[in-house]
C-alpha atoms as a PDB file:
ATOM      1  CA  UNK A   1       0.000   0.000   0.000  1.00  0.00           C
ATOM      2  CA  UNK A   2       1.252   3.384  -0.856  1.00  0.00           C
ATOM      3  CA  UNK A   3       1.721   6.188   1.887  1.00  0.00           C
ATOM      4  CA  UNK A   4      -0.473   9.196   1.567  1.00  0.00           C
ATOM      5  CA  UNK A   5       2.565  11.290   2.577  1.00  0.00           C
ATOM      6  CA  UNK A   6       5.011  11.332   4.846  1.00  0.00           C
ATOM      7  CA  UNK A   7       4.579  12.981   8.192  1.00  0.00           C
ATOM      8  CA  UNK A   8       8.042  13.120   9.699  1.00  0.00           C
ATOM      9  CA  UNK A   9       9.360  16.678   8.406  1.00  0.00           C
ATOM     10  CA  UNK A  10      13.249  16.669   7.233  1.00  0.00           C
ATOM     11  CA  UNK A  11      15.727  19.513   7.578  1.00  0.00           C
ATOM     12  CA  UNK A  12      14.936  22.188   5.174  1.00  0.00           C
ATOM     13  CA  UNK A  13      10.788  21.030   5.036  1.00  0.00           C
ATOM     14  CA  UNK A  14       8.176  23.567   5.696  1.00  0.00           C
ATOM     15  CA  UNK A  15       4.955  22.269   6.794  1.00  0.00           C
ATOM     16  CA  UNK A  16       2.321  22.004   3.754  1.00  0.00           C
ATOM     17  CA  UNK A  17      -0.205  23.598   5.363  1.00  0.00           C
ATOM     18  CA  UNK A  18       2.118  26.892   6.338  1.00  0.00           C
ATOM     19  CA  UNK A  19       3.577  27.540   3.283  1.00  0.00           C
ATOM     20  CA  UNK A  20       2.847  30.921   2.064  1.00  0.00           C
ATOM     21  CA  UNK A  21       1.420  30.937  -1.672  1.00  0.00           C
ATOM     22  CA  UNK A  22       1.631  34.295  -3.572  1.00  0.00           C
ATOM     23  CA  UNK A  23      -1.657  35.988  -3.476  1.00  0.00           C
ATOM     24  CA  UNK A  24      -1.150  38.704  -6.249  1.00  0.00           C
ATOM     25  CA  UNK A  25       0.575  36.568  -8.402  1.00  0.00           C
ATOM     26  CA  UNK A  26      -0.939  36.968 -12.125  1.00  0.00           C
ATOM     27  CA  UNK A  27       0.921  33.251 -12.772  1.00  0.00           C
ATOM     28  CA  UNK A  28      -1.658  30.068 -12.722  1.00  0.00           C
ATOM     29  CA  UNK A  29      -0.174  28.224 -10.647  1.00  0.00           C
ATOM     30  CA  UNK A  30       0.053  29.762  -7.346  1.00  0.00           C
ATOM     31  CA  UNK A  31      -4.015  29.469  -7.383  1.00  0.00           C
ATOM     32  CA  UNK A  32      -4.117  25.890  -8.095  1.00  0.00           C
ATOM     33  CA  UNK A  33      -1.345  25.238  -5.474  1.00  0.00           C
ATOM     34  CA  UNK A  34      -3.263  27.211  -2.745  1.00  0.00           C
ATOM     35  CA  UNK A  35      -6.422  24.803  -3.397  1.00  0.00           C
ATOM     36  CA  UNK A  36      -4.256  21.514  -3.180  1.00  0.00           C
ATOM     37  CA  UNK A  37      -2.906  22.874   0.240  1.00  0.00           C
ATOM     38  CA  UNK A  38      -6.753  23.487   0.801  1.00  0.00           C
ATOM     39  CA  UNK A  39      -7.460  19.861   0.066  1.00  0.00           C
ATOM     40  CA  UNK A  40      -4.185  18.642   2.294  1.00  0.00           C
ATOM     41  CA  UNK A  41      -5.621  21.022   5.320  1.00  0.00           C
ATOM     42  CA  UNK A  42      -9.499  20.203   5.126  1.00  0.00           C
ATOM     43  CA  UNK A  43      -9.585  17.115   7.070  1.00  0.00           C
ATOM     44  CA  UNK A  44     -13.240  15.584   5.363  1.00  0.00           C
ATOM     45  CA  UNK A  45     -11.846  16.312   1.935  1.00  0.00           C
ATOM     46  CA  UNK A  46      -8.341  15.174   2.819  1.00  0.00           C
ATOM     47  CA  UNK A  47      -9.758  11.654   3.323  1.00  0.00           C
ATOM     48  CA  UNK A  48     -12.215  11.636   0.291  1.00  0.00           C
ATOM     49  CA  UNK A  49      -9.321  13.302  -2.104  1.00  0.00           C
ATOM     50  CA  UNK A  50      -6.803  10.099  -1.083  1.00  0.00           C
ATOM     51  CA  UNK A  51      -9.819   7.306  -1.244  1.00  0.00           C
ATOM     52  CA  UNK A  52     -10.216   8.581  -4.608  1.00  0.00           C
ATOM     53  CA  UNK A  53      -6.568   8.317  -5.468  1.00  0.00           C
ATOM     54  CA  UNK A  54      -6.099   5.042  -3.450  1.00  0.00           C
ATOM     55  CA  UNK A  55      -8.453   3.581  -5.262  1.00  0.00           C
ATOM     56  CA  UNK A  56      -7.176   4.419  -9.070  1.00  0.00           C
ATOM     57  CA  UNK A  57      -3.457   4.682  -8.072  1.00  0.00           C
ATOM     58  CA  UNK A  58      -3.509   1.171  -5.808  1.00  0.00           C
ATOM     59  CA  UNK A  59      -6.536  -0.580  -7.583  1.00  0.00           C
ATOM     60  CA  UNK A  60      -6.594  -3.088  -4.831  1.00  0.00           C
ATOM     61  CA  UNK A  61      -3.125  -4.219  -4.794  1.00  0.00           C
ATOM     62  CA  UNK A  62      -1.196  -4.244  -1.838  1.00  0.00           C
ATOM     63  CA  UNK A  63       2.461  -3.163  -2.454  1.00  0.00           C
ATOM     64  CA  UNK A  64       5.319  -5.157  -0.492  1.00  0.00           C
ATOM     65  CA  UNK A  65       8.465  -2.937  -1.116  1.00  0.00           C
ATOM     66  CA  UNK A  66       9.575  -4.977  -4.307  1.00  0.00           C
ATOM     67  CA  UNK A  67      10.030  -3.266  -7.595  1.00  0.00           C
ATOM     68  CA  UNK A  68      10.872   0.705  -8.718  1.00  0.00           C
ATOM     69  CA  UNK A  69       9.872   3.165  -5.687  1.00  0.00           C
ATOM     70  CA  UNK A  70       6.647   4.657  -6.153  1.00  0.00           C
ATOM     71  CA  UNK A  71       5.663   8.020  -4.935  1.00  0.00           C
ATOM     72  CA  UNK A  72       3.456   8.930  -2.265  1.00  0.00           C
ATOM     73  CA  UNK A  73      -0.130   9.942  -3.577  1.00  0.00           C
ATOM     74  CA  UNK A  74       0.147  13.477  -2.455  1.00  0.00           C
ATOM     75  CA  UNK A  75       3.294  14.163  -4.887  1.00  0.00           C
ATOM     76  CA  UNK A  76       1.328  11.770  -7.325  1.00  0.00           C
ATOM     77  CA  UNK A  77      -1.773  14.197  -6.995  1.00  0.00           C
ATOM     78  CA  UNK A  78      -0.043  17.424  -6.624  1.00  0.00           C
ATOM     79  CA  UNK A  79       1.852  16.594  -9.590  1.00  0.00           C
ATOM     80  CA  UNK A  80      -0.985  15.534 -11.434  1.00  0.00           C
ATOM     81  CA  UNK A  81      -2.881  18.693 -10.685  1.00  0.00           C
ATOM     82  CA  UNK A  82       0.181  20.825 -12.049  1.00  0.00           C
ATOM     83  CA  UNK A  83       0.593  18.827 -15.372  1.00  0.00           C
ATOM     84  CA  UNK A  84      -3.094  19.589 -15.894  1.00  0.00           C
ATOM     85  CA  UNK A  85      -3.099  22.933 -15.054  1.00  0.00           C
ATOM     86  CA  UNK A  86       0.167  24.333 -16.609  1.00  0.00           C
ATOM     87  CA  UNK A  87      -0.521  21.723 -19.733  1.00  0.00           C
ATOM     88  CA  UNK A  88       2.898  20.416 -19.817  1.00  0.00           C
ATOM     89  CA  UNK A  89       4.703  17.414 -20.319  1.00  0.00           C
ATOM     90  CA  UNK A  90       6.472  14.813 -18.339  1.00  0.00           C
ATOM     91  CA  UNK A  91       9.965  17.065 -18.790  1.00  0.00           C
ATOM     92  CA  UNK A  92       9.428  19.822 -17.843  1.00  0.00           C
ATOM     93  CA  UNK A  93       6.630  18.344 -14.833  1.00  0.00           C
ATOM     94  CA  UNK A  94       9.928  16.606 -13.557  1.00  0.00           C
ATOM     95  CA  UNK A  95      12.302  19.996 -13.850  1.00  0.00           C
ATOM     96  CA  UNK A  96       9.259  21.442 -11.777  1.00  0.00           C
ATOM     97  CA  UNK A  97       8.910  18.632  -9.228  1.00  0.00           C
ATOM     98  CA  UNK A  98      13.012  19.024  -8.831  1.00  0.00           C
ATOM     99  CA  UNK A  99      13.524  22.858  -8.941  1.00  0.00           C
ATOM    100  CA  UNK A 100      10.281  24.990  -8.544  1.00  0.00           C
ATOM    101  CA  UNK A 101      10.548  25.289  -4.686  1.00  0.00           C
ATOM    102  CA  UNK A 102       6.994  26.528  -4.136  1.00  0.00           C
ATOM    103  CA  UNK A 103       5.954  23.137  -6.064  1.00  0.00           C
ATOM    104  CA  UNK A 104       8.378  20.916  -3.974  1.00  0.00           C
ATOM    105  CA  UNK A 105       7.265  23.025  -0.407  1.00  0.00           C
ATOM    106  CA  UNK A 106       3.280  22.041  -1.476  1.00  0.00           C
ATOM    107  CA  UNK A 107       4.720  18.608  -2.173  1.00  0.00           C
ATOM    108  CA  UNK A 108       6.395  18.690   1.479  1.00  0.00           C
ATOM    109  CA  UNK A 109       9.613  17.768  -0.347  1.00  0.00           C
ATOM    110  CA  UNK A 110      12.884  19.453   1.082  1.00  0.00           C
ATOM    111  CA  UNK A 111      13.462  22.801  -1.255  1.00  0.00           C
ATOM    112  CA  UNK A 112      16.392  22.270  -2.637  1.00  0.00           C
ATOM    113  CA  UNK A 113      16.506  19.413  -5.032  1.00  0.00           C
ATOM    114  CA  UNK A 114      18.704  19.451  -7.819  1.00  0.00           C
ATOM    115  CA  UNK A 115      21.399  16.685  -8.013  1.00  0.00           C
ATOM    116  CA  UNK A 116      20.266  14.896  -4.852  1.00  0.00           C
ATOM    117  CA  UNK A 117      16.212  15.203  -6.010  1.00  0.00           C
ATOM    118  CA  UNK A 118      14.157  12.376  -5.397  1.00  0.00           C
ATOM    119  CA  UNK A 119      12.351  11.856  -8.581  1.00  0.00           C
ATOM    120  CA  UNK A 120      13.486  10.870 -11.948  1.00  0.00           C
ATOM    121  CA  UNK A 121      11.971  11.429 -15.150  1.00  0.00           C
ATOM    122  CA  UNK A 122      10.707   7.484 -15.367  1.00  0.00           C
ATOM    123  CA  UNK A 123       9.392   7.782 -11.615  1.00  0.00           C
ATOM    124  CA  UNK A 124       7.344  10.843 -12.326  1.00  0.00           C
ATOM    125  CA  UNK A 125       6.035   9.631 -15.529  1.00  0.00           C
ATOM    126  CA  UNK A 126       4.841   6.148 -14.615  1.00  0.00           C
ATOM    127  CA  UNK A 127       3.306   7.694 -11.476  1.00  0.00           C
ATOM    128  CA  UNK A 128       1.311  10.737 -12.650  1.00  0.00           C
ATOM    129  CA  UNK A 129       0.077   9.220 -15.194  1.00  0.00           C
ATOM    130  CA  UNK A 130      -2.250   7.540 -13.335  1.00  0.00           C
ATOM    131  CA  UNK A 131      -3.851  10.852 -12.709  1.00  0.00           C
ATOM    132  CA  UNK A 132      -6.259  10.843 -15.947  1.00  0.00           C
ATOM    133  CA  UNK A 133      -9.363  13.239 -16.782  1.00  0.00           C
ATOM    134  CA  UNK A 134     -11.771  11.092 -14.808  1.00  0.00           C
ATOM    135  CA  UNK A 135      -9.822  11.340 -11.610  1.00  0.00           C
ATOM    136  CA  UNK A 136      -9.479  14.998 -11.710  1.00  0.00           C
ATOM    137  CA  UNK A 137     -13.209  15.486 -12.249  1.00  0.00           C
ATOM    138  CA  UNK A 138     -13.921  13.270  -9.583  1.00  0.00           C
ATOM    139  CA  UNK A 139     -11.534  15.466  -7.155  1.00  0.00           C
ATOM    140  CA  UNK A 140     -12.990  18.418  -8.729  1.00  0.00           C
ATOM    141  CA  UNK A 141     -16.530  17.109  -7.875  1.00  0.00           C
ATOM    142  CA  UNK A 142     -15.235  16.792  -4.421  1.00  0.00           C
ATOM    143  CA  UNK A 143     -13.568  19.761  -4.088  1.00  0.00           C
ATOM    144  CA  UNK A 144     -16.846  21.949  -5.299  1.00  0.00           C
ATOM    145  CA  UNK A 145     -19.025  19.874  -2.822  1.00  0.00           C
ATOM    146  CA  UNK A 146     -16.633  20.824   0.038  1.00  0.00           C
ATOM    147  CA  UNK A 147     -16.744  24.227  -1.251  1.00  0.00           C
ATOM    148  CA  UNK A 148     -20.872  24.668  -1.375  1.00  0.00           C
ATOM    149  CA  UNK A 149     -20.931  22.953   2.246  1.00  0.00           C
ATOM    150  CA  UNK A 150     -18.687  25.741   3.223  1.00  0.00           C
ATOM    151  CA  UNK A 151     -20.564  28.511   2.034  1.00  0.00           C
ATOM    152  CA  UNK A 152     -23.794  26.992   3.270  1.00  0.00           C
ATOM    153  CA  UNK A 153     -22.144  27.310   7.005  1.00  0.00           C
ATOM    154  CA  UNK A 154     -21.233  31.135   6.887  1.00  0.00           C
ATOM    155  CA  UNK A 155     -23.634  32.914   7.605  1.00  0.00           C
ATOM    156  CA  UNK A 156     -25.202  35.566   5.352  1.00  0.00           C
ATOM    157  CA  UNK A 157     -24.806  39.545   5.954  1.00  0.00           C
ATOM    158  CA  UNK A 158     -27.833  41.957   5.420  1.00  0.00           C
END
């Protein structure tokens, strides 16, 4: 079975949920990044989000430790989500994963990468593309119903 992510911080690691995304940024990707750290800090949707990916990603199969590492399904969704939203391919997703340190602080990797960087180009490519159209609806789905519930609990001004 694959880990959701890894909990023990490492020197250099700033928690996911206190990393500071750009606000005024006219780039896409800041937005998108602030909505997975949404999804990673909203317990309910947390645990739908990852059935949703331990279901596609895992299909039922346990995993013993044999065979090429895996990623954890947070890097596998965050990932997934950038691909989509910056409409790139699997090179330059894996120069992102390895150098864009906003990426790799959402993916609670260590910032600097480079040289000593987790994930190769076959890793990243074998992984994320496991993240297909239907999954991202599905977490989209989710994410929107987490969204209405939220509204529907503030309270409306006069």
């Amino acid at each position: 079975m694959r880990k959701r992510f890894d909990a023990q911080l490492q020197l250099g690691q700033t928690p996911i949920g206190e990393v500071a995304i750009p606000s005024k940024s006219r780039d896409e990707l800041p937005p998108v990044l602030a909505g997975l750290q949404w999804i990673f800090k909203t317990p309910e949707l947390n645990e739908e989000v990852f059935a949703l990916l331990e279901a596609k990603v895992s299909g039922g199969r346990e995993h013993h430790g044999t065979g090429r590492p895996g990623m954890d399904l947070w890097h596998i969704l965050v990932l997934g989500v950038v691909r989509a939203a910056l409409g790139c391919d699997y090179d330059r997703l894996e120069h992102t994963a390895n150098y864009d340190t906003l990426v790799r602080r959402v993916m609670g990797l260590p910032e600097f990468g480079g040289e000593d960087a987790p994930l190769n180009g076959r890793t990243v490519r074998d992984n994320v593309a496991q993240v297909d159209e239907e999954l991202l609806a599905e977490v989209n789905a989710a994410v929107a119903r987490h969204g209405l519930a939220l509204l529907k609990k503030t309270p409306r001004r006069s």
